[in-house]
Structure formats: C-alpha cells, structure tokens
Protein backbone atom coordinates (compact mmCIF):
# COMPACT_ATOMS: atom_id res chain seq x y z
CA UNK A 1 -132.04 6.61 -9.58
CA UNK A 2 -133.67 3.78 -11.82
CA UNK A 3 -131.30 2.00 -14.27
CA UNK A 4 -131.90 -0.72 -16.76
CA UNK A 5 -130.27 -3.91 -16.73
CA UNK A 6 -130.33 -6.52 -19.66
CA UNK A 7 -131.29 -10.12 -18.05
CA UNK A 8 -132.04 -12.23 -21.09
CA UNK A 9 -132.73 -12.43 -24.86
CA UNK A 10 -136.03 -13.13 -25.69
CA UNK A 11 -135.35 -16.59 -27.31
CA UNK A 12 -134.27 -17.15 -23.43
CA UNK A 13 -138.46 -16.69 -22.43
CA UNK A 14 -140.57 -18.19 -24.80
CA UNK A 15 -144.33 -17.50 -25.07
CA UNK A 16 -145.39 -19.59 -21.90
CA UNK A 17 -142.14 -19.89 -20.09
CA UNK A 18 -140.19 -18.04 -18.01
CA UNK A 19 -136.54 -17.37 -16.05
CA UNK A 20 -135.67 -16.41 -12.39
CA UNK A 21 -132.67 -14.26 -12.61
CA UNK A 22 -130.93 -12.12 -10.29
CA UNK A 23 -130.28 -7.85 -10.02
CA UNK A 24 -128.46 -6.39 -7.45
CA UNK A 25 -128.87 -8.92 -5.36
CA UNK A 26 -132.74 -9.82 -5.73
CA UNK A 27 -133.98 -12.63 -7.60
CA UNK A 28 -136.70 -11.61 -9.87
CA UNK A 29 -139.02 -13.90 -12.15
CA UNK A 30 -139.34 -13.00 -15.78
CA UNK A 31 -142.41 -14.35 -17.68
CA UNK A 32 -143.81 -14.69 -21.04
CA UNK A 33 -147.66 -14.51 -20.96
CA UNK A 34 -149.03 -13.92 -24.52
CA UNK A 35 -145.93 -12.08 -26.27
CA UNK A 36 -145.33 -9.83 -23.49
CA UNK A 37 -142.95 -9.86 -20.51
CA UNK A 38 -143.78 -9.29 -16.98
CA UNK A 39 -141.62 -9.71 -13.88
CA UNK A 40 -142.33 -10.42 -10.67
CA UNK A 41 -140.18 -10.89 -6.96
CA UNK A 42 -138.95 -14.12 -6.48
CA UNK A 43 -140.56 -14.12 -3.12
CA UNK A 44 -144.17 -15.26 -1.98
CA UNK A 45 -145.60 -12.44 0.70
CA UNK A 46 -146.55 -15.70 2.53
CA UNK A 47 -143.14 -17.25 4.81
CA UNK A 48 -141.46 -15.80 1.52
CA UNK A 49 -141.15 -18.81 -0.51
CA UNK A 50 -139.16 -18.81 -3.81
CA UNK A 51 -142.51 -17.70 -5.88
CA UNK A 52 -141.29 -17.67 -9.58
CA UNK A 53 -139.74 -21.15 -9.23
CA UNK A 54 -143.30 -22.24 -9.42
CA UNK A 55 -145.64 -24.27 -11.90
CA UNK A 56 -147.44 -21.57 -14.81
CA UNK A 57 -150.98 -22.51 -14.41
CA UNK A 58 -154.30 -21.16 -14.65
CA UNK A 59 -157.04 -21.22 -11.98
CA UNK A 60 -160.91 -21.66 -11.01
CA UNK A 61 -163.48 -19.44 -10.23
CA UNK A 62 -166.98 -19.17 -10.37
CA UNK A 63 -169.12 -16.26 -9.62
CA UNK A 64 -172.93 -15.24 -9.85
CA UNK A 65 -172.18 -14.39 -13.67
CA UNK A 66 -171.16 -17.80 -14.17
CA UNK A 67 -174.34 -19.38 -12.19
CA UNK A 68 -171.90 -20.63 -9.55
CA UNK A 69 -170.43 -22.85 -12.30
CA UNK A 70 -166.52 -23.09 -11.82
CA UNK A 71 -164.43 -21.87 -15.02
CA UNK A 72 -160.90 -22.36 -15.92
CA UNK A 73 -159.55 -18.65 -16.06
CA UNK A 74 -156.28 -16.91 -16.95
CA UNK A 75 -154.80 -20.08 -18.40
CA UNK A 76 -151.00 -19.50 -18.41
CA UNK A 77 -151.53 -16.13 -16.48
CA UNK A 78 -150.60 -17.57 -12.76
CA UNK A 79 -147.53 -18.67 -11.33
CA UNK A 80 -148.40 -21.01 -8.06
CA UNK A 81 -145.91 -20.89 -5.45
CA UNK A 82 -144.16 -24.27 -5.17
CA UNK A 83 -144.40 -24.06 -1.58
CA UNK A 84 -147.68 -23.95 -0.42
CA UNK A 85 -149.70 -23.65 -3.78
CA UNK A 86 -151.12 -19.36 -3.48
CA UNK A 87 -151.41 -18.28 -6.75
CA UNK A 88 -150.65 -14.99 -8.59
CA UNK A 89 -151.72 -13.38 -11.66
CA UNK A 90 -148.31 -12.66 -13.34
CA UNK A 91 -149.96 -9.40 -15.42
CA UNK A 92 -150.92 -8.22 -12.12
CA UNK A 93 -148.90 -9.37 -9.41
CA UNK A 94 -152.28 -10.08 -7.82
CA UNK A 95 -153.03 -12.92 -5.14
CA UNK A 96 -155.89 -14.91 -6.09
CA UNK A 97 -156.96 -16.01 -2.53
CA UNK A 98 -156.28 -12.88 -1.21
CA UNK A 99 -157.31 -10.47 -4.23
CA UNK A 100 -156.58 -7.22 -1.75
CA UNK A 101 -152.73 -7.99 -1.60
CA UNK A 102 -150.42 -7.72 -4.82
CA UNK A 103 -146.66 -8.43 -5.19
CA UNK A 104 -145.03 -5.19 -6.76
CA UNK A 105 -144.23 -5.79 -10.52
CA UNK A 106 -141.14 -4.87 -11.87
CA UNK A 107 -140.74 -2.99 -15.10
CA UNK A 108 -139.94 -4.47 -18.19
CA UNK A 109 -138.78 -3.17 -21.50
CA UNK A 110 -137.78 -5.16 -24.65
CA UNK A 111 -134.62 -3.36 -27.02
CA UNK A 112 -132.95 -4.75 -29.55
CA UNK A 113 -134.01 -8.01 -28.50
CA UNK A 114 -133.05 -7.76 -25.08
CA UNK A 115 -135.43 -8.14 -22.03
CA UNK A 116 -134.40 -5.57 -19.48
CA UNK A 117 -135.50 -5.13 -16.30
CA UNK A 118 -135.50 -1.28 -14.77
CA UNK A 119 -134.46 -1.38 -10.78
C-alpha cells in the first residue's frame, strides 16, 4: 500500500530549484519547474549516477519544423546528470538522447504547504 510522506515545505523548492531527499531508503529529487513539483529517482538508468544532484538546464534541438535550425527548448525543464552529462525532462522523466527510455516519476502532492511525496 501507497503512503504519503512530507519531504519539504515549499519555501524549501523555489520556482527553479530543487532538493534530493531520501524515503525509505531511496533518494529521490524534488523539483520546481514553473510552480509545480515533480520528482524524479536519484539515479541515472546509465552506470546509475546520482541524477538529481545535477545542473537544471535546458537543451537543443532542431528538427524539420525548425529548418534544421537548433533552438534552446525546455529552459529549466532538464536536469543533466553530473556524471556524464544525459539529460532528462523533469515533467516527464524522459531521456533526451534516448527519447524511448523514461525514469519513473514519483507522485507529488502539495497540502497545507507541504510537498509530499506518495511511495
């Protein structure tokens, strides 16, 4: 059975920031992207490096819409793993190099000004 467990206020995670804490023995990144909290394994799915101790970032792409031109995308949106630089959408839990593979997101609620984090 799911329960909830309180991890931080939300004066902890400001708009742009965010925490690595851990529940029941997993360490688990908390993130602020636009007003709303997301969380995310602290583990990258590649030689499992600490993920969510990484840089918030946006990346490139380009595409046949944008004539091949590279854009800056999902600024503040993608936390790079500090260890060998793959990035992940935080809303998503998606892998930008590899866009079939995903982390699983963890669910977040906000009470009473508490960020909680159901495990």
């Amino acid at each position: 059975m799911k329960r909830e467990y309180a991890v931080a206020r939300i004066e902890d995670v400001p708009e742009g920031k965010h925490i690595v804490v851990e529940v029941r023995g997993r360490e688990i990144g908390v993130f602020n992207v636009g007003g709303r909290y997301y969380a995310l394994p602290n583990a990258c799915f590649h030689q499992n490096g600490p993920l969510c101790r990484g840089a918030i970032s946006g990346t490139v792409a380009c595409s046949a819409e944008t004539g091949w031109q590279r854009r800056w995308v999902q600024d503040g949106e993608i936390v790079v793993c500090p260890w060998h630089s793959l990035e992940f959408n935080v809303t998503t839990g998606q892998c930008i190099a590899y866009p079939d593979r995903r982390l699983p997101r963890v669910e977040v609620r906000v009470d009473d000004g508490q960020i909680r984090l159901v495990l």
